[in-house]
N, C-alpha and C. Protein backbone atom coordinates (compact mmCIF):
# COMPACT_ATOMS: atom_id res chain seq x y z
N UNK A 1 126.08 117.83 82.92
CA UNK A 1 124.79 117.85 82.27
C UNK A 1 124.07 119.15 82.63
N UNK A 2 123.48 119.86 82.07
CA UNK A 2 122.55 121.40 82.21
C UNK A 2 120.98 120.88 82.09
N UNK A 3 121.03 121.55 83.27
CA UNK A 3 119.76 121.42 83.71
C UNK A 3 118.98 122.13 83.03
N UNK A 4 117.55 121.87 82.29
CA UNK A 4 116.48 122.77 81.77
C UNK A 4 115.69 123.72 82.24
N UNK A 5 115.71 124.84 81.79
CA UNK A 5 115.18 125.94 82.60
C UNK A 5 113.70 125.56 82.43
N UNK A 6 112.82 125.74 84.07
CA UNK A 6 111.73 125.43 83.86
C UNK A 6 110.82 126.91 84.20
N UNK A 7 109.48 126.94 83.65
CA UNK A 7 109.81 128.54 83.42
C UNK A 7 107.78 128.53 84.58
N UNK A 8 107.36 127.83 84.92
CA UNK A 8 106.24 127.65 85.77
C UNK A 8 106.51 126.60 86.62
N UNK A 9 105.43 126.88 87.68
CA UNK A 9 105.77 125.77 88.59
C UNK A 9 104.32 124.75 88.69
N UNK A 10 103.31 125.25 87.34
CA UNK A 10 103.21 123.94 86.42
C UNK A 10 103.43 123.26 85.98
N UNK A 11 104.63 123.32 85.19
CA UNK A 11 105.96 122.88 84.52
C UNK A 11 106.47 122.09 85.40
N UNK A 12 107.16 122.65 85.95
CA UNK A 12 107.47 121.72 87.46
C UNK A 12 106.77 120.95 87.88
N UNK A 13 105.22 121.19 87.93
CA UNK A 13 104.32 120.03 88.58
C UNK A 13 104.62 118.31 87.83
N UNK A 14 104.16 118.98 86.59
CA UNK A 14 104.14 117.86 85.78
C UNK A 14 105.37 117.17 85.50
N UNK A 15 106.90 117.60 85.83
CA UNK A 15 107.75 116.91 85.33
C UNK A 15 107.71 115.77 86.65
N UNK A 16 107.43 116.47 87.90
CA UNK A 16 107.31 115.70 89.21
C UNK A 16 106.51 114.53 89.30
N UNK A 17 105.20 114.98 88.46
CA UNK A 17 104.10 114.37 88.46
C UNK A 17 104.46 112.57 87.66
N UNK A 18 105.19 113.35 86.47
CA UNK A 18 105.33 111.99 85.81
C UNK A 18 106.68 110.99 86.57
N UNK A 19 107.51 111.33 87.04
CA UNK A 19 108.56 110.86 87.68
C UNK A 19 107.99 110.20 88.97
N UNK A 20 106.72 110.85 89.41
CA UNK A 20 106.00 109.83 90.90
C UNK A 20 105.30 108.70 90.28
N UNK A 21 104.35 109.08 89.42
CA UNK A 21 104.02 107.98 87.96
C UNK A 21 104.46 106.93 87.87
N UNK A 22 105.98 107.34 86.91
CA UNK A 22 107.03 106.23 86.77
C UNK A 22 107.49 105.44 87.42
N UNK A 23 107.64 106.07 89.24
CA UNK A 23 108.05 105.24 90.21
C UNK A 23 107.14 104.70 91.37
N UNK A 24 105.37 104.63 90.38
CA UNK A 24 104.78 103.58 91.11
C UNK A 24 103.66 104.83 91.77
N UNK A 25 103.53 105.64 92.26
CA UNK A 25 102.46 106.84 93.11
C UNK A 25 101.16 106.94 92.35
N UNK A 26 100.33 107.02 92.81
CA UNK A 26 99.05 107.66 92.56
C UNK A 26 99.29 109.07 92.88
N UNK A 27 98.94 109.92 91.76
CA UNK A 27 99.16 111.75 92.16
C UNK A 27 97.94 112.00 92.41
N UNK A 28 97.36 112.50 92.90
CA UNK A 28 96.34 114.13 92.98
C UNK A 28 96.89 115.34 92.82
N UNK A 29 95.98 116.37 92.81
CA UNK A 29 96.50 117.69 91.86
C UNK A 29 95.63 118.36 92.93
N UNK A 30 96.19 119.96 93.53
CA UNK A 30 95.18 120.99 94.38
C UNK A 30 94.67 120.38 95.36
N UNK A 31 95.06 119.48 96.28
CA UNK A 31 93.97 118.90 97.06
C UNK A 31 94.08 119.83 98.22
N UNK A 32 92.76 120.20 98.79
CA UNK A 32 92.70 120.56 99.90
C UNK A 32 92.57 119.97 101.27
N UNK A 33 93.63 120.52 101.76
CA UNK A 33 94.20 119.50 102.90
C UNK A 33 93.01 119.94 104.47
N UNK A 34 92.80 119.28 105.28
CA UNK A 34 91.54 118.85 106.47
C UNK A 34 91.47 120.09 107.05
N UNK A 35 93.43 120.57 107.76
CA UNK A 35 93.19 121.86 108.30
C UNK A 35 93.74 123.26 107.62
N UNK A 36 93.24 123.48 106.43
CA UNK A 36 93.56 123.86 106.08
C UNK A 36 94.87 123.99 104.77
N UNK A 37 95.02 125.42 103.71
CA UNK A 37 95.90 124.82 102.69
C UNK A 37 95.27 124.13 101.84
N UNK A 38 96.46 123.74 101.11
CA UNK A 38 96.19 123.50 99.34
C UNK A 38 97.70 122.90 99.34
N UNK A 39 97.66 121.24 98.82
CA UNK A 39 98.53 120.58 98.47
C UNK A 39 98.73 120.96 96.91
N UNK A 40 99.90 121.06 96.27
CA UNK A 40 100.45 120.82 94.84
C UNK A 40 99.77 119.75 94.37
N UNK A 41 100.84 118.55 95.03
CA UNK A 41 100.41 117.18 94.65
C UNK A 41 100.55 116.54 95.73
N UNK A 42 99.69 115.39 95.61
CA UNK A 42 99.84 114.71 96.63
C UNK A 42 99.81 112.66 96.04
N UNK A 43 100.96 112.24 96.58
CA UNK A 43 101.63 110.99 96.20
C UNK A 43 100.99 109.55 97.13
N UNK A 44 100.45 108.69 96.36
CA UNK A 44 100.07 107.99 97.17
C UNK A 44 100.45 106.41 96.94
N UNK A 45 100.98 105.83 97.80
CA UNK A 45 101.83 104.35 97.24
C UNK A 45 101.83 103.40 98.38
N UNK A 46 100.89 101.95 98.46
CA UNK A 46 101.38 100.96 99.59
C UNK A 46 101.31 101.68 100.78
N UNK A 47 99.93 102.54 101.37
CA UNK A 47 99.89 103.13 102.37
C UNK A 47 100.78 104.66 102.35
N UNK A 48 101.44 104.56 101.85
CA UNK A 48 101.89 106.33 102.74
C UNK A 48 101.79 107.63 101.32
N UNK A 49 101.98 107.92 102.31
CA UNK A 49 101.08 109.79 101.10
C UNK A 49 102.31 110.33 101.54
N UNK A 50 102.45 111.42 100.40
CA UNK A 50 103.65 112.36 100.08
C UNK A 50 103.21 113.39 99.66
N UNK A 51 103.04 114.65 100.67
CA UNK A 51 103.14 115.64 100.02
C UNK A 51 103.70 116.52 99.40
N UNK A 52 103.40 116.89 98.67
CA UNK A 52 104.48 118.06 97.64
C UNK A 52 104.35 119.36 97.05
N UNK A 53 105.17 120.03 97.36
CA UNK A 53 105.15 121.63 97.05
C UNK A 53 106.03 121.81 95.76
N UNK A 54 105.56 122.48 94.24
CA UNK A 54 106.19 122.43 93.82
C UNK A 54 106.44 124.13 93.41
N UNK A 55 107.92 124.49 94.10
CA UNK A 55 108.21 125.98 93.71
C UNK A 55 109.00 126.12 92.87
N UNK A 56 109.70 127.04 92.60
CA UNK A 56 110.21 127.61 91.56
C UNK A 56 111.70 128.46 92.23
N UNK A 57 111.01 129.06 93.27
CA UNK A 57 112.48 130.08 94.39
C UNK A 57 111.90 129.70 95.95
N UNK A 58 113.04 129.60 96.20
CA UNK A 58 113.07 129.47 98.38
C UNK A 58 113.12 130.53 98.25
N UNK A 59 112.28 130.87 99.90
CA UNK A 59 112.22 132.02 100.61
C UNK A 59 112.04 131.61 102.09
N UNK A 60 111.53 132.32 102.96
CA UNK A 60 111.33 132.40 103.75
C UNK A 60 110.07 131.80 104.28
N UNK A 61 108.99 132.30 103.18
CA UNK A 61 107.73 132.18 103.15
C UNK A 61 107.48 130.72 102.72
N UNK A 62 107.95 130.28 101.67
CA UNK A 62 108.31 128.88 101.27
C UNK A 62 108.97 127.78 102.92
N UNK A 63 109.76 128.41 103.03
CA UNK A 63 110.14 127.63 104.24
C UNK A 63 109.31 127.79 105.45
N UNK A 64 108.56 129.02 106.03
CA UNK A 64 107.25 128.58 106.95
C UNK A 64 105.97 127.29 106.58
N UNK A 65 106.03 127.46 105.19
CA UNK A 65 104.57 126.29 104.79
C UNK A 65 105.11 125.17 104.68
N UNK A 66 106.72 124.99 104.67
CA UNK A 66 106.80 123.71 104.75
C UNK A 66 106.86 123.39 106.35
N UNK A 67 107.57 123.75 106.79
CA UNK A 67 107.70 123.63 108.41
C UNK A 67 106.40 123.45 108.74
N UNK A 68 104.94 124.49 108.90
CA UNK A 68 103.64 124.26 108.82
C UNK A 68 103.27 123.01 108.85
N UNK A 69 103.53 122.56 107.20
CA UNK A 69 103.02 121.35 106.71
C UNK A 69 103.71 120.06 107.59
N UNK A 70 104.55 119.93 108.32
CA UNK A 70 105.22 119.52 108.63
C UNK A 70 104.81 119.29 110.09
N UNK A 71 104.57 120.33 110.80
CA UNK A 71 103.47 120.00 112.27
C UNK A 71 102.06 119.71 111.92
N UNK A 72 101.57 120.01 111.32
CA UNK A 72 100.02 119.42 110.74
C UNK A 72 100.31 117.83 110.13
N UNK A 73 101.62 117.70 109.85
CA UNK A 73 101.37 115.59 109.30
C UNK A 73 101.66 115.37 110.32
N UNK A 74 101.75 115.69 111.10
CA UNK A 74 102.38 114.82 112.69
C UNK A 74 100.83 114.34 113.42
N UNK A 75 99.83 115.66 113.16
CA UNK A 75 99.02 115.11 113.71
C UNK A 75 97.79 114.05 112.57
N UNK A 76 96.79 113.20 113.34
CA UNK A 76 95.91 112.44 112.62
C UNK A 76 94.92 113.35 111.45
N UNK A 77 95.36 113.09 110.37
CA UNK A 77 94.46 113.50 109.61
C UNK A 77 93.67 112.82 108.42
N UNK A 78 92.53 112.87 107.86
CA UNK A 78 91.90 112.06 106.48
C UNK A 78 92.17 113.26 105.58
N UNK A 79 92.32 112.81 104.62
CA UNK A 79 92.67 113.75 103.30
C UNK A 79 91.19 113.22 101.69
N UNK A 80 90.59 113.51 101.46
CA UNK A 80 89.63 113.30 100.60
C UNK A 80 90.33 113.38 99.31
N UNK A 81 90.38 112.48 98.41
CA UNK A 81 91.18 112.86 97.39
C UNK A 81 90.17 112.46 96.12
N UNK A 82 90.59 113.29 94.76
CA UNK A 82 89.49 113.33 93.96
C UNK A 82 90.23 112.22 92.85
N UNK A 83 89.68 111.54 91.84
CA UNK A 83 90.51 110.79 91.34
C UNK A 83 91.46 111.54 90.54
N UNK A 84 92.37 110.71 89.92
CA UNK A 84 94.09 111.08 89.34
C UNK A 84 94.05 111.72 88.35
N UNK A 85 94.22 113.12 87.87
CA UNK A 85 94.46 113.24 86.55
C UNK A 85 95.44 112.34 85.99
């Protein structure tokens, strides 16, 4: 099967967006996270939140903000979220 070239990582948002949708999530869009940053989207279902980065190419730089993001959920945080597009 060939995969569709997706040509933004708008594009990307939204194909993500509807597939968390489909499988039950509340999305948010841009949320700004307590310490700092800017979530893509952020997934919310039966207690637990999912954050999500949606890129387009790995790098390096891509792989520090996730790692980042990744010691910042470890610690206690509230997240303010605006309602769902």
């Amino acid at each position: 099967m060939k995969r569709p070239k997706i040509a933004t990582e708008a594009a990307l948002a939204e194909i993500v967006t509807t597939w968390l949708r489909a499988d039950g999530w509340r999305t948010y869009h841009e949320v700004e996270l307590p310490r700092g940053g800017r979530a893509d989207i952020i997934g919310v279902r039966r207690g637990l939140v999912w954050i999500v980065e949606t890129k387009l190419q790995a790098g390096l730089d891509v792989l520090d903000q996730a790692l980042d993001r990744q010691r910042r959920t470890r610690e206690s945080q509230v997240i303010h979220l605006n309602p769902p597009r």
